[in-house]
PDB file of N, CA and C in Angstrom:
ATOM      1  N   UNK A   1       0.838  -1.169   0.000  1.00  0.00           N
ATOM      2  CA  UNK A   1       0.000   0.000   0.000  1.00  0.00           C
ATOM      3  C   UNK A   1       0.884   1.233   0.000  1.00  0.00           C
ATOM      4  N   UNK A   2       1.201   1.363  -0.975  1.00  0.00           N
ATOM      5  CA  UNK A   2       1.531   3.094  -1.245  1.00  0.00           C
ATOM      6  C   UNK A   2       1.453   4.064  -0.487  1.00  0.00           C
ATOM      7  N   UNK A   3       2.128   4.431   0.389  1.00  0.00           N
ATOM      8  CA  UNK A   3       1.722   6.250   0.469  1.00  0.00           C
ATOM      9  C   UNK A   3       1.043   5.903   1.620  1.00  0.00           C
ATOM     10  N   UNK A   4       1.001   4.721   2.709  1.00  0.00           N
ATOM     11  CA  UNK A   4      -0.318   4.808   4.181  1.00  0.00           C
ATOM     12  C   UNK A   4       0.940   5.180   5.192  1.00  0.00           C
ATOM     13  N   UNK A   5       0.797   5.703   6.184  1.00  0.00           N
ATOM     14  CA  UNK A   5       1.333   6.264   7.425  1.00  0.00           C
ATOM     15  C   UNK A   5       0.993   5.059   8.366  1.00  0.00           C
ATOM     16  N   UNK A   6       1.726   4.223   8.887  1.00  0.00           N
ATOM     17  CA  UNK A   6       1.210   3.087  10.148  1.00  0.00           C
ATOM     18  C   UNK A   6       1.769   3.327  11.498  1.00  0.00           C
ATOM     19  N   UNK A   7       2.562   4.648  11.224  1.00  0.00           N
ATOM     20  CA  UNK A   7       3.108   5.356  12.248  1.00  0.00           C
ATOM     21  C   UNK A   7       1.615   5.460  13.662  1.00  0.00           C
ATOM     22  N   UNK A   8       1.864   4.820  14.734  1.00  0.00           N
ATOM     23  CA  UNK A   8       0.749   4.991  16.053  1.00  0.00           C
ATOM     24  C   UNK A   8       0.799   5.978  16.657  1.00  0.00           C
ATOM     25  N   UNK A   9       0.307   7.375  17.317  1.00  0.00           N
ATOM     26  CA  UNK A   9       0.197   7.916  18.027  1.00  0.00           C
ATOM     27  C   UNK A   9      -0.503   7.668  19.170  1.00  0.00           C
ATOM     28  N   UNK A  10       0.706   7.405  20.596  1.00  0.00           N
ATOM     29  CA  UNK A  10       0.303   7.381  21.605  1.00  0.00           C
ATOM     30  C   UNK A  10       0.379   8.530  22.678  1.00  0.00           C
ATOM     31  N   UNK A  11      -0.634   8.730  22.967  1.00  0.00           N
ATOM     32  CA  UNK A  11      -1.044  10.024  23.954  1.00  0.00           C
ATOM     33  C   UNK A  11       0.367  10.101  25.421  1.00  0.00           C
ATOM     34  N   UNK A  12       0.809  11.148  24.997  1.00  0.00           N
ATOM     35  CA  UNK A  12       1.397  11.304  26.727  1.00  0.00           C
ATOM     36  C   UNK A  12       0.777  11.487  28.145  1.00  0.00           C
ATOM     37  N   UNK A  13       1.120  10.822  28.995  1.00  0.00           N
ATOM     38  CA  UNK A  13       0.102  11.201  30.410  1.00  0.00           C
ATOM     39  C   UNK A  13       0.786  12.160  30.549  1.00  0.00           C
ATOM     40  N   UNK A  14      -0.311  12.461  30.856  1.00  0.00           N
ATOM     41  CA  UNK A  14       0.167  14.271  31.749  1.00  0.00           C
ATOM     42  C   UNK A  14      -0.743  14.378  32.997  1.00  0.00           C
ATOM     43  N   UNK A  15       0.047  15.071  34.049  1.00  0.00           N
ATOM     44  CA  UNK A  15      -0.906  15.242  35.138  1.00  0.00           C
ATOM     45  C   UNK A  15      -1.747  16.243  35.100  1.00  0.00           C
ATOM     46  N   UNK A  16      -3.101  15.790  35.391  1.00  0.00           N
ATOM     47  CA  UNK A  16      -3.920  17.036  35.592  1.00  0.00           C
ATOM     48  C   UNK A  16      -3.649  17.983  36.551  1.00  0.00           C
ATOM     49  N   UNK A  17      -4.026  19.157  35.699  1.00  0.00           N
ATOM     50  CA  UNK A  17      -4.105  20.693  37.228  1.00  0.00           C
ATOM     51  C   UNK A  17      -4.581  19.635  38.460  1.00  0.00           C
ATOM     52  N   UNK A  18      -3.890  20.526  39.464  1.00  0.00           N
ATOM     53  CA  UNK A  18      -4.949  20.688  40.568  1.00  0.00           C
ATOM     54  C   UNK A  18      -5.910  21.650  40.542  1.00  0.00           C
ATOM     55  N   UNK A  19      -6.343  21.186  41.702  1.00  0.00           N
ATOM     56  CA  UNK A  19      -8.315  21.218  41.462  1.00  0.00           C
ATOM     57  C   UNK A  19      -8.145  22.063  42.846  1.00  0.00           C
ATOM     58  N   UNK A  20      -8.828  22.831  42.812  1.00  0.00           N
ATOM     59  CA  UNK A  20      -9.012  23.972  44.176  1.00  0.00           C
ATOM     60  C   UNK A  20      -9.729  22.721  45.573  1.00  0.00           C
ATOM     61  N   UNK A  21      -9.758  23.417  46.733  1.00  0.00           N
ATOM     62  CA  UNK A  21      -9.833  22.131  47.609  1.00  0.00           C
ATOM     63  C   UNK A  21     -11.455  22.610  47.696  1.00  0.00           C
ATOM     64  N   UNK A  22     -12.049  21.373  48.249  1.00  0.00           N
ATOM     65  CA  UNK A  22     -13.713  21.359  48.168  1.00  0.00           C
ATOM     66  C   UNK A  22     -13.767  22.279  49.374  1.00  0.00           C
ATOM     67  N   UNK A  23     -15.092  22.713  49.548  1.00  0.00           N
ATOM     68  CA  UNK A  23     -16.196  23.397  50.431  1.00  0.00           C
ATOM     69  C   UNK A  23     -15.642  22.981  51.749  1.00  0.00           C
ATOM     70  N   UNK A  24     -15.924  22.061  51.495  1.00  0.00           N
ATOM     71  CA  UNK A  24     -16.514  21.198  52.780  1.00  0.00           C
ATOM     72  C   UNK A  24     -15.003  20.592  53.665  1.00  0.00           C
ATOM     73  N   UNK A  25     -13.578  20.595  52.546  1.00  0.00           N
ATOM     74  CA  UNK A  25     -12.388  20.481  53.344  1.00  0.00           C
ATOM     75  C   UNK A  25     -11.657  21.705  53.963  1.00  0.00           C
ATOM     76  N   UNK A  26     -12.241  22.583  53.489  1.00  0.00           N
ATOM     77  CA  UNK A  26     -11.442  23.913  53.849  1.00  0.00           C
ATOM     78  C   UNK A  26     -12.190  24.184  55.277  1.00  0.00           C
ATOM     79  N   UNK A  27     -13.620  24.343  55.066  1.00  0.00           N
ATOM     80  CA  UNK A  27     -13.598  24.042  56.686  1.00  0.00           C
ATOM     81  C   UNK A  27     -13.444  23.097  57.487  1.00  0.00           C
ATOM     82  N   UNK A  28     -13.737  21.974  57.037  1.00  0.00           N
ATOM     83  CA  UNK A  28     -13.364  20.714  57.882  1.00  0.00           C
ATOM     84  C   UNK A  28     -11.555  21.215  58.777  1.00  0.00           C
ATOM     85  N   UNK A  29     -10.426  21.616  57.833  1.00  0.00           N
ATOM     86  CA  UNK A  29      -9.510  22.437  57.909  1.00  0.00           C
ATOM     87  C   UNK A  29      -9.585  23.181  59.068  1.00  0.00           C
ATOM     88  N   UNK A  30     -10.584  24.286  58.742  1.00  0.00           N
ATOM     89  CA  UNK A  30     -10.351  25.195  59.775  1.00  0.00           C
ATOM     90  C   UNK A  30     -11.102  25.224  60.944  1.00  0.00           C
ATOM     91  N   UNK A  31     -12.286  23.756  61.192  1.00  0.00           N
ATOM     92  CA  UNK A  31     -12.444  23.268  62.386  1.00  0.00           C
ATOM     93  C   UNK A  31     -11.491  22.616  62.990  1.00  0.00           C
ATOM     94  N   UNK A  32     -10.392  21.769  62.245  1.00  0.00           N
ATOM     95  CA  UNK A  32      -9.572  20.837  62.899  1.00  0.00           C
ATOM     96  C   UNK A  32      -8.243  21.875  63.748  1.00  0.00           C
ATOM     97  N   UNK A  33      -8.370  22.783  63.010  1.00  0.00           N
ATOM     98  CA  UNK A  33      -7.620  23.364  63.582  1.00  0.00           C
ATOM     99  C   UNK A  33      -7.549  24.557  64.544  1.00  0.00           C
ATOM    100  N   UNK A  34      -8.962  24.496  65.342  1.00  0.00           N
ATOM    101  CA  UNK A  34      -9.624  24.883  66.124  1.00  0.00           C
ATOM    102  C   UNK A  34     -10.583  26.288  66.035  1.00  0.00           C
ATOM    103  N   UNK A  35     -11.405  27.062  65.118  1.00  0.00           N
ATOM    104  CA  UNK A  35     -11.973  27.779  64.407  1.00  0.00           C
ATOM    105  C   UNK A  35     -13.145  27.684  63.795  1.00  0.00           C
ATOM    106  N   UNK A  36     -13.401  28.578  63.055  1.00  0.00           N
ATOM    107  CA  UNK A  36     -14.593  28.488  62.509  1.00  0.00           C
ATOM    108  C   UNK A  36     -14.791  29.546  61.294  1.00  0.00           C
ATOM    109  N   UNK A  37     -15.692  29.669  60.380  1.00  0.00           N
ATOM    110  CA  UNK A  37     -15.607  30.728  59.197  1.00  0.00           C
ATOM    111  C   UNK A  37     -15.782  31.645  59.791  1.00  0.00           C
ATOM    112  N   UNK A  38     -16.825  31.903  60.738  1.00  0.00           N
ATOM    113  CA  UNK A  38     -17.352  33.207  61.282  1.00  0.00           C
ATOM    114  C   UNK A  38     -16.561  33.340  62.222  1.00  0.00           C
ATOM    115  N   UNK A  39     -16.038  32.781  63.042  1.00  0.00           N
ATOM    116  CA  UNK A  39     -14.634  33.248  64.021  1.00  0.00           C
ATOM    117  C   UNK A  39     -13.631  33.641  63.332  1.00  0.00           C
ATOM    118  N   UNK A  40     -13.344  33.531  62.207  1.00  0.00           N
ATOM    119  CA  UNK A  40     -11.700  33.896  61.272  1.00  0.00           C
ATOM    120  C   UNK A  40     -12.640  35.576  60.956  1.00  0.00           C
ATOM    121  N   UNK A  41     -13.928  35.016  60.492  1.00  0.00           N
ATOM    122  CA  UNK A  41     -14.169  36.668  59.500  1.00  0.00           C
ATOM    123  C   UNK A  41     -14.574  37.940  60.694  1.00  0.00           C
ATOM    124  N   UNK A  42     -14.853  37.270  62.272  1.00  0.00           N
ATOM    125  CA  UNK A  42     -15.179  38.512  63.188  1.00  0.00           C
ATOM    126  C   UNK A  42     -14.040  38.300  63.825  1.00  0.00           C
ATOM    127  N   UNK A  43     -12.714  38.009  63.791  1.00  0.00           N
ATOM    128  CA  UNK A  43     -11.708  38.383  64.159  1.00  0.00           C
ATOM    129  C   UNK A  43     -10.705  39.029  63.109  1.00  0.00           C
ATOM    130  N   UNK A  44     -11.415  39.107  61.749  1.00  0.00           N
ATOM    131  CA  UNK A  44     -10.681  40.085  60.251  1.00  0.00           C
ATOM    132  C   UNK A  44     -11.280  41.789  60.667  1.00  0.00           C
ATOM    133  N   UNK A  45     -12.562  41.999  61.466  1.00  0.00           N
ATOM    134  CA  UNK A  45     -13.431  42.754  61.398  1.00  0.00           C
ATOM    135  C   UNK A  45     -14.032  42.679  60.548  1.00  0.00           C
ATOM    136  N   UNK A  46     -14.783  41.631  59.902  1.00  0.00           N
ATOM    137  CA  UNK A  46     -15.930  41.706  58.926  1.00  0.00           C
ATOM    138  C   UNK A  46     -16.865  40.713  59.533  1.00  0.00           C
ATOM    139  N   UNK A  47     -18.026  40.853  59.011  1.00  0.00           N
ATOM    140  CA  UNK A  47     -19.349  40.315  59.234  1.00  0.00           C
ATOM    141  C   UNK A  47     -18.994  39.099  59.363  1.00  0.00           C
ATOM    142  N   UNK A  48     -19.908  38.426  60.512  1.00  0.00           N
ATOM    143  CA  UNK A  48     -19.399  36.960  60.405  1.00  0.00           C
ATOM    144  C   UNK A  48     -19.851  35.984  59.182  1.00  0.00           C
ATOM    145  N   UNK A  49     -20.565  36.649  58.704  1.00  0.00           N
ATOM    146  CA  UNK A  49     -20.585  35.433  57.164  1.00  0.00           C
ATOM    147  C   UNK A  49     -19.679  36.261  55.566  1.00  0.00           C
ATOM    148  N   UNK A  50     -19.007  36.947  56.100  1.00  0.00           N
ATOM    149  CA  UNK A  50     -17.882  37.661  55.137  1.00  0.00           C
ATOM    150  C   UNK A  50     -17.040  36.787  54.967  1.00  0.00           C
ATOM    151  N   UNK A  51     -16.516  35.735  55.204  1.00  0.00           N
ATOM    152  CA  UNK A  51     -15.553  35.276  54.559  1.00  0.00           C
ATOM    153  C   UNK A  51     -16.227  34.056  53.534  1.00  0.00           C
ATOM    154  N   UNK A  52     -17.646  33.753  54.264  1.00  0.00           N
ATOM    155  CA  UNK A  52     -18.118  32.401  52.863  1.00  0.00           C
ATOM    156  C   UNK A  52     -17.887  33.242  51.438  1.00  0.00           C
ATOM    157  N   UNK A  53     -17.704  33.980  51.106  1.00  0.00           N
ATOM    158  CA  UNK A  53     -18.150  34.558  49.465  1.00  0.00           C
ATOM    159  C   UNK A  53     -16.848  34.150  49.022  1.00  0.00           C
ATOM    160  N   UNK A  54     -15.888  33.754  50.116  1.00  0.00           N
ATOM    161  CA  UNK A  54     -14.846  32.859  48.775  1.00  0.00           C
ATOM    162  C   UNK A  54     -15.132  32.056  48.354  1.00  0.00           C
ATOM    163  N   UNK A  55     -15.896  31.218  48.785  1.00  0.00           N
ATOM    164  CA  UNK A  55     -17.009  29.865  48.119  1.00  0.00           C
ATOM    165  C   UNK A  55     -17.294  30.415  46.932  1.00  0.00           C
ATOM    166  N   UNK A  56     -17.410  31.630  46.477  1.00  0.00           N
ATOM    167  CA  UNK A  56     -18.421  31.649  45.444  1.00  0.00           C
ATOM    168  C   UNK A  56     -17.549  32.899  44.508  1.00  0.00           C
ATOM    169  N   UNK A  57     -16.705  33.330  44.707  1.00  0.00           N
ATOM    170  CA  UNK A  57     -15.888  34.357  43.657  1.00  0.00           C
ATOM    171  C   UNK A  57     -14.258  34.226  44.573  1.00  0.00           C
ATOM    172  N   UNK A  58     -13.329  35.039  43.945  1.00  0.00           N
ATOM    173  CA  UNK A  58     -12.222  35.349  43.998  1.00  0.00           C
ATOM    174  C   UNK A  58     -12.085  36.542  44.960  1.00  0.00           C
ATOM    175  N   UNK A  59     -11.768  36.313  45.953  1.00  0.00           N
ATOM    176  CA  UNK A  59     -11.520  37.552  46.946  1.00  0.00           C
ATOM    177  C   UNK A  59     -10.154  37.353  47.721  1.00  0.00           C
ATOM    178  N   UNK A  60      -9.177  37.751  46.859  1.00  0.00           N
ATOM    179  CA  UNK A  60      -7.735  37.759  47.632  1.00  0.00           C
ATOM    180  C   UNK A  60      -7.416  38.070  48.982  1.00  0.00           C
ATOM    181  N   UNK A  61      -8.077  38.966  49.534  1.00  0.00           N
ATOM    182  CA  UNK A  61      -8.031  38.982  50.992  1.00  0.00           C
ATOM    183  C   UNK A  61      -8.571  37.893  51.828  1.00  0.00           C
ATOM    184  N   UNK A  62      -9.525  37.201  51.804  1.00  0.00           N
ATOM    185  CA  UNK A  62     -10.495  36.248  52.397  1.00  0.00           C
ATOM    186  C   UNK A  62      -9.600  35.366  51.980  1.00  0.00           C
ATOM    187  N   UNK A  63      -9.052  34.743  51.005  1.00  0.00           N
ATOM    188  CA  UNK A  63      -8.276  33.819  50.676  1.00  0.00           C
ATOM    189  C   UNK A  63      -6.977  33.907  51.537  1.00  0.00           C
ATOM    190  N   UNK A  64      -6.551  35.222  51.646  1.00  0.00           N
ATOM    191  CA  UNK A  64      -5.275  35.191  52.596  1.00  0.00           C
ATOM    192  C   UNK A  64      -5.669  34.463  54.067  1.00  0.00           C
ATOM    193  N   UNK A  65      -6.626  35.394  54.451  1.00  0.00           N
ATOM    194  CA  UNK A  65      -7.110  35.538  55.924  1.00  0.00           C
ATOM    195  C   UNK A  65      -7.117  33.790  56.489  1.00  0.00           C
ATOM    196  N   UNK A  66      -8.193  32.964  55.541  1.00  0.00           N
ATOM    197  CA  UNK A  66      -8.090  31.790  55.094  1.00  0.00           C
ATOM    198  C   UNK A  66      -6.757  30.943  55.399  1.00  0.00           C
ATOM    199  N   UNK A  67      -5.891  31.230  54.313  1.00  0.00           N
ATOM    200  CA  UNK A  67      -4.852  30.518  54.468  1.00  0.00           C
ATOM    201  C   UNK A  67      -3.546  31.021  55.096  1.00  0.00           C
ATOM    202  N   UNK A  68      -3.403  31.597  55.703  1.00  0.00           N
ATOM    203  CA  UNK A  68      -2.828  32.393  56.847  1.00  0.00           C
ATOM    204  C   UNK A  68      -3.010  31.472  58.086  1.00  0.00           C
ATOM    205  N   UNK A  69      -4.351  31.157  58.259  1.00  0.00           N
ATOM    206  CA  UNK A  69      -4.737  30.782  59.375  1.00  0.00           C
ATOM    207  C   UNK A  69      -4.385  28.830  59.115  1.00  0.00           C
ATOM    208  N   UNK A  70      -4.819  28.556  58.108  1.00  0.00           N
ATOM    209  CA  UNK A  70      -4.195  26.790  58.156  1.00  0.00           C
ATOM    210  C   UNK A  70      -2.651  26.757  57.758  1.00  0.00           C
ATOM    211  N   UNK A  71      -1.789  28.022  57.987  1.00  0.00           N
ATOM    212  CA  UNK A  71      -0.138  27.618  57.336  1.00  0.00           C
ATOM    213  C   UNK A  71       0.288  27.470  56.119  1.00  0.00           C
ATOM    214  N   UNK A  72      -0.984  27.669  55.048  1.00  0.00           N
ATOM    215  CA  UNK A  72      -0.684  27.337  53.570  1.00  0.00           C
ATOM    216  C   UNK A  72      -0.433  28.485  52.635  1.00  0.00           C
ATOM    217  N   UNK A  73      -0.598  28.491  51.744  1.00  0.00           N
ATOM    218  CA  UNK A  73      -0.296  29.603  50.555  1.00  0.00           C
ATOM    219  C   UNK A  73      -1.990  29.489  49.887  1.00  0.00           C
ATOM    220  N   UNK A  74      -2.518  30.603  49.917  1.00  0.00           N
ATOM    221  CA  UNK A  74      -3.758  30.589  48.809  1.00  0.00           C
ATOM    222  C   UNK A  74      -3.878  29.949  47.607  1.00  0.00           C
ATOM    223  N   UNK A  75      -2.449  30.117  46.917  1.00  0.00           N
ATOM    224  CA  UNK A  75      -2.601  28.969  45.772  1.00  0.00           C
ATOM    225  C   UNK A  75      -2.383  27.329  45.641  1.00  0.00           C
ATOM    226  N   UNK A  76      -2.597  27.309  47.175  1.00  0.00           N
ATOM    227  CA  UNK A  76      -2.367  25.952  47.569  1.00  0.00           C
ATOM    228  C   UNK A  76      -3.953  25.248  47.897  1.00  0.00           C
ATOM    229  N   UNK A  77      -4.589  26.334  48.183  1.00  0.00           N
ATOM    230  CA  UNK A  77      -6.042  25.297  48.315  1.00  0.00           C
ATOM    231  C   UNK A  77      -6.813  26.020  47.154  1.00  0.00           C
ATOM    232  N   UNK A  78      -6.511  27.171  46.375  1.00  0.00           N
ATOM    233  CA  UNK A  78      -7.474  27.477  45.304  1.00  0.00           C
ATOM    234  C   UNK A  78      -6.086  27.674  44.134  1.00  0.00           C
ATOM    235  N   UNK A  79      -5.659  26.463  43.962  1.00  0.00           N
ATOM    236  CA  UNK A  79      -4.430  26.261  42.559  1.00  0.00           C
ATOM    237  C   UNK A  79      -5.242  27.256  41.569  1.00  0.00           C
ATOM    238  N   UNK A  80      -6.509  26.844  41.205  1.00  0.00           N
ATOM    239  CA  UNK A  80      -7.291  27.077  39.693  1.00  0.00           C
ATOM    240  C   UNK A  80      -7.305  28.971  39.668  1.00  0.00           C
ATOM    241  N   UNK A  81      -7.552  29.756  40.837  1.00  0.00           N
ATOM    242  CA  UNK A  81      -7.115  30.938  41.012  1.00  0.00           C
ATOM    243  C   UNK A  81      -6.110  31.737  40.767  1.00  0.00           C
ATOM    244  N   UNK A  82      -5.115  31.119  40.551  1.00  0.00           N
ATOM    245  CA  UNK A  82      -3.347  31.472  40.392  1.00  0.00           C
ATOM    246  C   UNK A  82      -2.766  30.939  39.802  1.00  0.00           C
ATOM    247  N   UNK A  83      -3.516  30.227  38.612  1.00  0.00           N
ATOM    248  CA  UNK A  83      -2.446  29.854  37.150  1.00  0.00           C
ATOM    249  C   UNK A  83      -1.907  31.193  36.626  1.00  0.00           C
TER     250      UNK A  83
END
C-alpha cells in the first residue's frame, strides 16, 4: 500500500491541574484546627458570614485571611485561582 502512514500515536500522560480544595475540606480544615468561618471573619473585622463569598468568587483577601490561618499559601487550596 503506497503512500499509508502506520506510524501509532500514543497520547502522553500528563498530570492534571490541581483542582481547588472542596467546600466542605477547607472548613473541615479550619475546624480541625480549632476555628470556625465566622470566628476567622469577626476576628478580620468583617461580618461573620464575610468570609463564605470565597465559596463563590475570587476575593484575595479572604483567601489570605483563610490561608494564613491553616499555614498554607492561597494557591495551595485554590491552585485554579493562580495559574
Amino acid at each position: 500500500m503506497a503512500g499509508t502512514d502506520n506510524k501509532v500515536t500514543v497520547p502522553v500522560a500528563t498530570t492534571p491541574p490541581p483542582c481547588n480544595w472542596h467546600r466542605a475540606d477547607i472548613l473541615c480544615a479550619i475546624r480541625k484546627a480549632g476555628s470556625s468561618l465566622s470566628a476567622l471573619s469577626r476576628e478580620a473585622g468583617l461580618s461573620s458570614s464575610s468570609l463564605s463569598n470565597v465559596f463563590y468568587r475570587p476575593w484575595p483577601r479572604a483567601e489570605r485571611i483563610i490561608a494564613e490561618f491553616l499555614k498554607k499559601e492561597p494557591s495551595e487550596i485554590w491552585p485554579e485561582r493562580y495559574r
